[in-house]
C-alpha atoms as a PDB file:
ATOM      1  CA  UNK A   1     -26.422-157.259-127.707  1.00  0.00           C
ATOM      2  CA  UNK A   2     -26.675-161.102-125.923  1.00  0.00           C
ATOM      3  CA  UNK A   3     -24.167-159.751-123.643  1.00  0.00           C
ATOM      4  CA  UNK A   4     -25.916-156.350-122.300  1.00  0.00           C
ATOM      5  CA  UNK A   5     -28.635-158.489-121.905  1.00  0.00           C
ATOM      6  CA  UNK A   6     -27.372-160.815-119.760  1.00  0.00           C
ATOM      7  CA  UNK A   7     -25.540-158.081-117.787  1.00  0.00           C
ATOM      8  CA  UNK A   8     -29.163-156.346-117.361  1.00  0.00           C
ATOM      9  CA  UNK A   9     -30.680-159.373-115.944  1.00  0.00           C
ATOM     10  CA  UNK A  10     -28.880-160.199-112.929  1.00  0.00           C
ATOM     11  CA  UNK A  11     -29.056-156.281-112.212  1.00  0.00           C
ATOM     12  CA  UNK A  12     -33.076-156.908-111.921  1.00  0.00           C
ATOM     13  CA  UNK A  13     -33.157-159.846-109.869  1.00  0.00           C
ATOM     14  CA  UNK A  14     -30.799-158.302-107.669  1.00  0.00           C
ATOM     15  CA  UNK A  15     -33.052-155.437-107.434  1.00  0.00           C
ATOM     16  CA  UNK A  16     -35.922-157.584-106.698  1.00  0.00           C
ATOM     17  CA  UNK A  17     -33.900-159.649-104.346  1.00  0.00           C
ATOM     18  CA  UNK A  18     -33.239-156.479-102.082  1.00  0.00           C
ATOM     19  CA  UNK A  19     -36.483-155.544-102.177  1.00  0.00           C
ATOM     20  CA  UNK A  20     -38.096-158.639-100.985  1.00  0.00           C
ATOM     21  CA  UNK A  21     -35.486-158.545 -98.300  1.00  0.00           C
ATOM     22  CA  UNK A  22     -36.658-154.861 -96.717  1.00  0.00           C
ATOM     23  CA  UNK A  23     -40.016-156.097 -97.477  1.00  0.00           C
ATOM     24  CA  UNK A  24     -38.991-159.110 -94.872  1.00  0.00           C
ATOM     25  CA  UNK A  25     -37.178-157.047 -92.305  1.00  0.00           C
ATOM     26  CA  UNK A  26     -40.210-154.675 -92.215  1.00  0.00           C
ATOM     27  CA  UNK A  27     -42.929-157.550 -91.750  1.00  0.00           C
ATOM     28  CA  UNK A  28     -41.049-158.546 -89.004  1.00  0.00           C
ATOM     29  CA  UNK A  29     -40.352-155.247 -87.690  1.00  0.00           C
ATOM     30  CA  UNK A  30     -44.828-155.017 -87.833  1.00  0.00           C
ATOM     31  CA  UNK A  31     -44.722-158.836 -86.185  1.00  0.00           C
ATOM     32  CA  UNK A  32     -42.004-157.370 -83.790  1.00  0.00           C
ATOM     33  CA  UNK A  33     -43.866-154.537 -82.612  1.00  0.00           C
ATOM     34  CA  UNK A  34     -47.244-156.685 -82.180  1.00  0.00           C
ATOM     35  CA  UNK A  35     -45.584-158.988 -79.681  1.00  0.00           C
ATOM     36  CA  UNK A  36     -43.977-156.218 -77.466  1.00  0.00           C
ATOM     37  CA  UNK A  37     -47.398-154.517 -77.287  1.00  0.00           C
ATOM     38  CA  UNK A  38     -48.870-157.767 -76.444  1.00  0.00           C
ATOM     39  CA  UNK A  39     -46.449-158.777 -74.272  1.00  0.00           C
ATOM     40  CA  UNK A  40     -45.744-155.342 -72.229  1.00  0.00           C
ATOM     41  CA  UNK A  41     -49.382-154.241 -72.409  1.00  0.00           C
ATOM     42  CA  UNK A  42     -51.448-157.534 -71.632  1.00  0.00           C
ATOM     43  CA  UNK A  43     -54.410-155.491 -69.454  1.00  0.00           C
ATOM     44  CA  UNK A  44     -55.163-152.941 -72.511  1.00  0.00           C
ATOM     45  CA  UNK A  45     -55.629-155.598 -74.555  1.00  0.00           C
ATOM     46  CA  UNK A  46     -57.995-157.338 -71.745  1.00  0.00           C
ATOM     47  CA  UNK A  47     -59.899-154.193 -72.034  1.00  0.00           C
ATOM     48  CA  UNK A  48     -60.275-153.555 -75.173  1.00  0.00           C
ATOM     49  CA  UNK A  49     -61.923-157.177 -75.894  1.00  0.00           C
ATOM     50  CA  UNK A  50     -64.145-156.548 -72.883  1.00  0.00           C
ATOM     51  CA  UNK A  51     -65.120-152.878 -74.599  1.00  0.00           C
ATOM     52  CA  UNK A  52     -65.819-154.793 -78.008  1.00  0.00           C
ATOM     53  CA  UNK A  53     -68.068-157.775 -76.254  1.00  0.00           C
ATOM     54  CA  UNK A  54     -70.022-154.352 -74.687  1.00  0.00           C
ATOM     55  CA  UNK A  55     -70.211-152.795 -77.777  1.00  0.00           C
ATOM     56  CA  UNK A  56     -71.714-155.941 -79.454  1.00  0.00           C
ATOM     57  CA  UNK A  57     -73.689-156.326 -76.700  1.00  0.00           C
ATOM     58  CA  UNK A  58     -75.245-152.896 -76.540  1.00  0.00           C
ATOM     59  CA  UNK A  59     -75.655-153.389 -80.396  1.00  0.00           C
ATOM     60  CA  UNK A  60     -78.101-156.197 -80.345  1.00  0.00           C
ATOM     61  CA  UNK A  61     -80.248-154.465 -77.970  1.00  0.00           C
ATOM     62  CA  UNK A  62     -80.384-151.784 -79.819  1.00  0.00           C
ATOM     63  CA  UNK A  63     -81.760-153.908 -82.607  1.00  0.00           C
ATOM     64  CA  UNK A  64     -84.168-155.356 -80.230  1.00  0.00           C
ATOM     65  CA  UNK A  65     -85.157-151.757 -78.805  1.00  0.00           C
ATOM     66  CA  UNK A  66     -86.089-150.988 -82.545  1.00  0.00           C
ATOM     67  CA  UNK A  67     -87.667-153.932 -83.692  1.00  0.00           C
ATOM     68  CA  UNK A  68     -90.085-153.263 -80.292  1.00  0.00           C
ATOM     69  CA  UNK A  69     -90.322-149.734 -81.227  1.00  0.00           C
ATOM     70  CA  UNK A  70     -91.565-150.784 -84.535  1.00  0.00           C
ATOM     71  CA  UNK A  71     -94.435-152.932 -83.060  1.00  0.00           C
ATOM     72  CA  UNK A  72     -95.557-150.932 -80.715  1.00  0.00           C
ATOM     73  CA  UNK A  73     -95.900-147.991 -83.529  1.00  0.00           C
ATOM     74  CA  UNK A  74     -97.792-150.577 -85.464  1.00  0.00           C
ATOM     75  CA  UNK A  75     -99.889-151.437 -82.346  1.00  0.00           C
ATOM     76  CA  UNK A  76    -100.627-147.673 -81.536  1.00  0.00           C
ATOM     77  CA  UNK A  77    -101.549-147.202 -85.409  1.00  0.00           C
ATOM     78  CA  UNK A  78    -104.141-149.869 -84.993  1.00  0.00           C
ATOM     79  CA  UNK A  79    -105.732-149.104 -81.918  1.00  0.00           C
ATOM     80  CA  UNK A  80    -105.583-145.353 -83.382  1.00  0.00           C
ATOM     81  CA  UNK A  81    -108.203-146.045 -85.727  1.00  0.00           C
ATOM     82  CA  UNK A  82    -110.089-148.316 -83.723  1.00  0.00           C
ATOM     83  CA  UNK A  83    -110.830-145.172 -81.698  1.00  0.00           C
ATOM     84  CA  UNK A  84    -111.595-142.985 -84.562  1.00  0.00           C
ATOM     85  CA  UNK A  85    -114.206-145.083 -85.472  1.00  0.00           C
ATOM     86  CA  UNK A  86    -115.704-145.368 -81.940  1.00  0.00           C
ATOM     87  CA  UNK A  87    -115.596-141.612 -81.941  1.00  0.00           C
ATOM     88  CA  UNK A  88    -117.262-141.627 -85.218  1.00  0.00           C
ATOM     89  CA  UNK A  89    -120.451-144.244 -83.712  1.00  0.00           C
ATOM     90  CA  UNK A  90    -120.833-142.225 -80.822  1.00  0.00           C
ATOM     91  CA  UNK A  91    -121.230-138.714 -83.088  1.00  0.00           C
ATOM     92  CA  UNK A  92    -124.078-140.225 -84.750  1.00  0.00           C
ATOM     93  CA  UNK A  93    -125.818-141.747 -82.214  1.00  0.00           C
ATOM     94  CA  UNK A  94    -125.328-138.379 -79.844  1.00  0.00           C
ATOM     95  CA  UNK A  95    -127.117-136.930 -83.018  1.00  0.00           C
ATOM     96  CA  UNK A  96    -130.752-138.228 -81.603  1.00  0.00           C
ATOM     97  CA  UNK A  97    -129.917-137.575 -78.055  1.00  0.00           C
ATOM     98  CA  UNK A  98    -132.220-134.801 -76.913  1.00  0.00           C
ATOM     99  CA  UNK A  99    -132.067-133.120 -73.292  1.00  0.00           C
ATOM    100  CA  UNK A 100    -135.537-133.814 -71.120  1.00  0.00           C
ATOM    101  CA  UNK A 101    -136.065-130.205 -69.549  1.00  0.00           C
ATOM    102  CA  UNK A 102    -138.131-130.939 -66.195  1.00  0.00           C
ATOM    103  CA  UNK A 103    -141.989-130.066 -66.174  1.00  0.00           C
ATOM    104  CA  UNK A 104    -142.302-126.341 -64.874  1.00  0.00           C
ATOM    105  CA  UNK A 105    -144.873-126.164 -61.885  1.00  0.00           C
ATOM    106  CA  UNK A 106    -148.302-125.991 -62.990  1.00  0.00           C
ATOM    107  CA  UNK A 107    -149.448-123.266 -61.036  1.00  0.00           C
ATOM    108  CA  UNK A 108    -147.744-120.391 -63.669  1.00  0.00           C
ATOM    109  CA  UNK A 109    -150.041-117.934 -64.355  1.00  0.00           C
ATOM    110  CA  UNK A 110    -149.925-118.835 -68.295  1.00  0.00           C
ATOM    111  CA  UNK A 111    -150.795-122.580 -67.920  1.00  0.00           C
ATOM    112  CA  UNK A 112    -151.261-123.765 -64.630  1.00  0.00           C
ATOM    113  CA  UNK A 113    -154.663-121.912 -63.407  1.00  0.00           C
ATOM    114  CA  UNK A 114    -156.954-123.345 -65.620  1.00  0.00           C
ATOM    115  CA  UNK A 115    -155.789-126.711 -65.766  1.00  0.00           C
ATOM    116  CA  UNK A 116    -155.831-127.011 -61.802  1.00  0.00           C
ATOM    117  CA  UNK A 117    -159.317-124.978 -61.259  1.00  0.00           C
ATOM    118  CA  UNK A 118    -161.849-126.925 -60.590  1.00  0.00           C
ATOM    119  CA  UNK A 119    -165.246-126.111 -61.859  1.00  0.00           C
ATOM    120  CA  UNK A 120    -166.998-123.110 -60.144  1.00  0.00           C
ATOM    121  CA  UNK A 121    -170.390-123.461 -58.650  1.00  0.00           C
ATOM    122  CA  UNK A 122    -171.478-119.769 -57.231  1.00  0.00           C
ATOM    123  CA  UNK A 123    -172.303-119.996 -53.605  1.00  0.00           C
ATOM    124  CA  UNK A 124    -170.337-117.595 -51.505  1.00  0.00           C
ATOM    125  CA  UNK A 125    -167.485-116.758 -50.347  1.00  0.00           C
ATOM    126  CA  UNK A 126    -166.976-119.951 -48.174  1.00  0.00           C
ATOM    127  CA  UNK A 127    -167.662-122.151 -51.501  1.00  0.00           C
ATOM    128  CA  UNK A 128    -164.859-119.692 -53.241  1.00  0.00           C
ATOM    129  CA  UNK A 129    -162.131-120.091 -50.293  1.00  0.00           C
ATOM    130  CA  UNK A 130    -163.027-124.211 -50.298  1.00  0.00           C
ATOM    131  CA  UNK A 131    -162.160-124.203 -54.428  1.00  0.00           C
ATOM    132  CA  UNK A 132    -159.315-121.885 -53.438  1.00  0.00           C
ATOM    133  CA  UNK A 133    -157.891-124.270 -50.715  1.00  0.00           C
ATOM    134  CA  UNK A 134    -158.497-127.286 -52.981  1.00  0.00           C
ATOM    135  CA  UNK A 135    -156.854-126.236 -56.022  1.00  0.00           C
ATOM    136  CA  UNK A 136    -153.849-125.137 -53.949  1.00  0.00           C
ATOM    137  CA  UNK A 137    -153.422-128.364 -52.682  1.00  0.00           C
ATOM    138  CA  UNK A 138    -153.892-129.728 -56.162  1.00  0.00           C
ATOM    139  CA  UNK A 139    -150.857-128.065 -57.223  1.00  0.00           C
ATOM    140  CA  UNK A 140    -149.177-129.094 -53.906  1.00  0.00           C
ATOM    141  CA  UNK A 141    -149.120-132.752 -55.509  1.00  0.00           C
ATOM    142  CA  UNK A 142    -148.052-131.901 -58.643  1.00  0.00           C
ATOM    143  CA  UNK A 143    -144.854-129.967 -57.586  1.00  0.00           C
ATOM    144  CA  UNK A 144    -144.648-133.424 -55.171  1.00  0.00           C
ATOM    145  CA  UNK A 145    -144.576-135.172 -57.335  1.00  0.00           C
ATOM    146  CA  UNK A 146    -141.713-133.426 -59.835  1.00  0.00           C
ATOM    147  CA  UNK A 147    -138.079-134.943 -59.660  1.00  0.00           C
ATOM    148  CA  UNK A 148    -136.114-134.450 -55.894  1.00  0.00           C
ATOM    149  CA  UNK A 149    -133.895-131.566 -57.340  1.00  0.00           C
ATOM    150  CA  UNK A 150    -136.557-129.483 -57.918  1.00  0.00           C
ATOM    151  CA  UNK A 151    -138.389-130.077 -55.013  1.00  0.00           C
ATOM    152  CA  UNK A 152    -136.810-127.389 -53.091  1.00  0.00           C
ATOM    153  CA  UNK A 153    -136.655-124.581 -55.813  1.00  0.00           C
ATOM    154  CA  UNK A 154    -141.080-125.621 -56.677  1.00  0.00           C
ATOM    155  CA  UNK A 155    -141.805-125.242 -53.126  1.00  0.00           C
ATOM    156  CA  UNK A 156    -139.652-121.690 -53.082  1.00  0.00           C
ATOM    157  CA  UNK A 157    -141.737-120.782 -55.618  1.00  0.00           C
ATOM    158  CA  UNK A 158    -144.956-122.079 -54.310  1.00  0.00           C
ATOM    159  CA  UNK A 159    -144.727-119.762 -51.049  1.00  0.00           C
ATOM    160  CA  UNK A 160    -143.332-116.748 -53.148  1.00  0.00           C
ATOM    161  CA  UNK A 161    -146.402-117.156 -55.901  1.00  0.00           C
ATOM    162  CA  UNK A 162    -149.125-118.072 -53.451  1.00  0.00           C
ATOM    163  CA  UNK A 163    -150.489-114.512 -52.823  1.00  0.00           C
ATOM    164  CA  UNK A 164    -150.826-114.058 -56.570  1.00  0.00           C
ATOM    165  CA  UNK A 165    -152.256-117.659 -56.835  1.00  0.00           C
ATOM    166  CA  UNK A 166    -154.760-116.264 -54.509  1.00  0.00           C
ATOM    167  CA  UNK A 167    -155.996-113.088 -56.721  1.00  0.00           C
ATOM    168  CA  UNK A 168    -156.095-115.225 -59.611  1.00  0.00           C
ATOM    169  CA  UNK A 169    -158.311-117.417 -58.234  1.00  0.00           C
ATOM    170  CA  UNK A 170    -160.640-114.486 -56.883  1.00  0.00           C
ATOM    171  CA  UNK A 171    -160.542-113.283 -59.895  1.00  0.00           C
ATOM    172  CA  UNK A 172    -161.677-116.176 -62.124  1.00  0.00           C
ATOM    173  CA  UNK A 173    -164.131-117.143 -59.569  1.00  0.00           C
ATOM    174  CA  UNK A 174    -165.771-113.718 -60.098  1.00  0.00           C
ATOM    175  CA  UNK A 175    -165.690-113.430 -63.609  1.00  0.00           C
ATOM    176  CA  UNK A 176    -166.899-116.665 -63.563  1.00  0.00           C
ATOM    177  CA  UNK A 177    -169.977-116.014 -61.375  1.00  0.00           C
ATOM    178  CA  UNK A 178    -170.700-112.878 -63.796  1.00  0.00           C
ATOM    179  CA  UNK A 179    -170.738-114.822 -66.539  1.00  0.00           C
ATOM    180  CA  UNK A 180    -173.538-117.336 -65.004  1.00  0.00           C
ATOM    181  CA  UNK A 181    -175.563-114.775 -64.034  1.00  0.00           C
ATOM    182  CA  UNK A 182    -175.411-113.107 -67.837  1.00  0.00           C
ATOM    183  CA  UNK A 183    -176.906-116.498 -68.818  1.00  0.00           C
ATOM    184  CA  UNK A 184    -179.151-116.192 -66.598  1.00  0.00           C
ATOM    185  CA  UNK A 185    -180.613-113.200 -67.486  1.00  0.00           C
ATOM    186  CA  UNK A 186    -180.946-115.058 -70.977  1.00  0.00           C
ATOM    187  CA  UNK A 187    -184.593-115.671 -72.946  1.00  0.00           C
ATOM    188  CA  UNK A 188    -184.863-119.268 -72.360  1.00  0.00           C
ATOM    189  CA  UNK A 189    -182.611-120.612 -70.668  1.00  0.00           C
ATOM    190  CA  UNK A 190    -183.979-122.318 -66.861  1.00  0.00           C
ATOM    191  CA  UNK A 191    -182.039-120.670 -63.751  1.00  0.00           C
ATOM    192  CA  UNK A 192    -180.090-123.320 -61.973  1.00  0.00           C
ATOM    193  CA  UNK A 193    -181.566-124.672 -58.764  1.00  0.00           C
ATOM    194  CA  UNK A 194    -180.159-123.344 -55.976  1.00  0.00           C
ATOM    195  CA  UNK A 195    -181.270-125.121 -52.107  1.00  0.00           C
ATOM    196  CA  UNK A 196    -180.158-123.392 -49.167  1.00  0.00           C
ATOM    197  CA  UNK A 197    -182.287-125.487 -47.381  1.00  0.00           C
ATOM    198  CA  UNK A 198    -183.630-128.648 -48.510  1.00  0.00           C
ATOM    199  CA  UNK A 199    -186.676-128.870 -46.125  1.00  0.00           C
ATOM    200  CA  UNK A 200    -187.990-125.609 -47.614  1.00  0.00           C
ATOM    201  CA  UNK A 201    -189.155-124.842 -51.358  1.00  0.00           C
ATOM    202  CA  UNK A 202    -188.244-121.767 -51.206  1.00  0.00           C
ATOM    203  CA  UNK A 203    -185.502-122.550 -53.895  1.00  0.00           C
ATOM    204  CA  UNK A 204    -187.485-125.085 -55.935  1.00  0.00           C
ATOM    205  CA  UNK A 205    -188.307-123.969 -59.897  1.00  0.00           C
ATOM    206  CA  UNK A 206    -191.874-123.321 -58.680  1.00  0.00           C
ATOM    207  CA  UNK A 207    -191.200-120.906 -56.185  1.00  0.00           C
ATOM    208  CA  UNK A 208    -193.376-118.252 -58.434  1.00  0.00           C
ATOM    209  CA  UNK A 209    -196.819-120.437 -58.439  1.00  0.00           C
ATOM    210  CA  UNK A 210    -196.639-120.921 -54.158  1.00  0.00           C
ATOM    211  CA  UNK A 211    -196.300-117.620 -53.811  1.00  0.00           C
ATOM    212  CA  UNK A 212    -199.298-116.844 -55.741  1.00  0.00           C
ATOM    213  CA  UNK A 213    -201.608-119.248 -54.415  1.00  0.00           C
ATOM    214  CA  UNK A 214    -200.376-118.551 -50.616  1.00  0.00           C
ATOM    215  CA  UNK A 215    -200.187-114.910 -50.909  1.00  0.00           C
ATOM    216  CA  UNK A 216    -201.269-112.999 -54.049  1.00  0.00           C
ATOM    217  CA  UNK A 217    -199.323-110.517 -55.232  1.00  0.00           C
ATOM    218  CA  UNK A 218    -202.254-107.765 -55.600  1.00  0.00           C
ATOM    219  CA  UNK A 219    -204.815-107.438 -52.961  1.00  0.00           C
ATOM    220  CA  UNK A 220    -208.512-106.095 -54.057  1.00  0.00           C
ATOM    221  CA  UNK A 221    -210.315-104.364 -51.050  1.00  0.00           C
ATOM    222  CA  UNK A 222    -213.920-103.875 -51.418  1.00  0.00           C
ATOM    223  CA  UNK A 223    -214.943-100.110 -51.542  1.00  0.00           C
END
């Protein structure tokens, strides 16, 4: 038994021996190899550091690109809702804005004639034309006097309206004058004074009793 044992052992380190030997002629074989590439291809090698530097290079900006990226998403985040509350102030306060709609001219036949008429004393058709005349140049100032926009669309409608302004005024004047003359047809009430002429009392309140004493009404001739 001692003696296959000892025969086995030197059959194992020899083993082990010619192992480590290819293991040593292929390591140098590898270390072989490495220094005829180096040595018959010196430029690829050149290149292939200056590649790697680029690479490294473009690498680290990259970084940088995203770290910026990163702020400037954090930045647009911020001033995001910065401007949705902005937008939410000026929602409320629009609430209580209200659109001023210019005055319309005041010579409309619904509102305008008896606000610019003056008051009607009867006395002709002279006194009629004179009220007539004034009140149109009453509303002549007001429409003046509305904002420059306007101006030229209030005076279109001024000359288009002025015939009808016109009738209407004719026509208040005269129901006016009826009216007066209904009142004065009234149980006592005093009929206005009325002087044509102010040298003459023919239009003073005691027209009647002249008249009588100068001239009676019934003459009595003796028979």
């Amino acid at each position: 038994m001692a003696v296959d044992e000892h025969d086995e052992l030197p059959e194992a380190t020899q083993r082990e021996a010619e192992l480590q030997r290819q293991i040593d002629d292929l390591q140098g074989q590898v270390t072989g190899l490495h220094r005829t590439r180096k040595e018959t291809n010196p430029e690829l090698s050149s290149e292939f550091q200056i590649l790697k530097e680029k690479l490294n290079k473009h690498s680290k900006q990259l970084e940088q690109s995203a770290e910026n990226l990163s702020h400037l998403e954090s930045e647009n985040l911020t001033l995001r809702d910065g401007n949705q509350a902005l937008n939410t102030a000026s929602n409320k306060k629009r609430r209580f804005w209200t659109q001023v709609r210019p005055m319309p001219p005041l010579e409309t036949p619904n509102s305008g004639i008896c606000a610019s008429l003056p008051t009607a004393v009867p006395g002709g058709e002279a006194s009629t034309q004179e009220k007539a005349k004034d009140a149109q140049t009453y509303d002549g100032e007001d429409s003046e006097s509305e904002p420059e926009p306007d101006k030229e669309a209030s005076d279109g409608e001024v000359r288009a309206e002025s015939p009808m302004i016109a009738h209407l005024h004719q026509t208040f004047f005269d129901r006016l004058d009826a009216m007066q003359s209904m009142v004065e047809r009234l149980l006592g009430v005093a009929p206005p004074i009325r002087k044509s002429n102010p040298d003459s009392y023919a239009d003073t309140p005691f027209t009647d009793d002249i008249t009588l004493i100068e001239m009676p009404r019934k003459f009595s001739f003796p028979v």
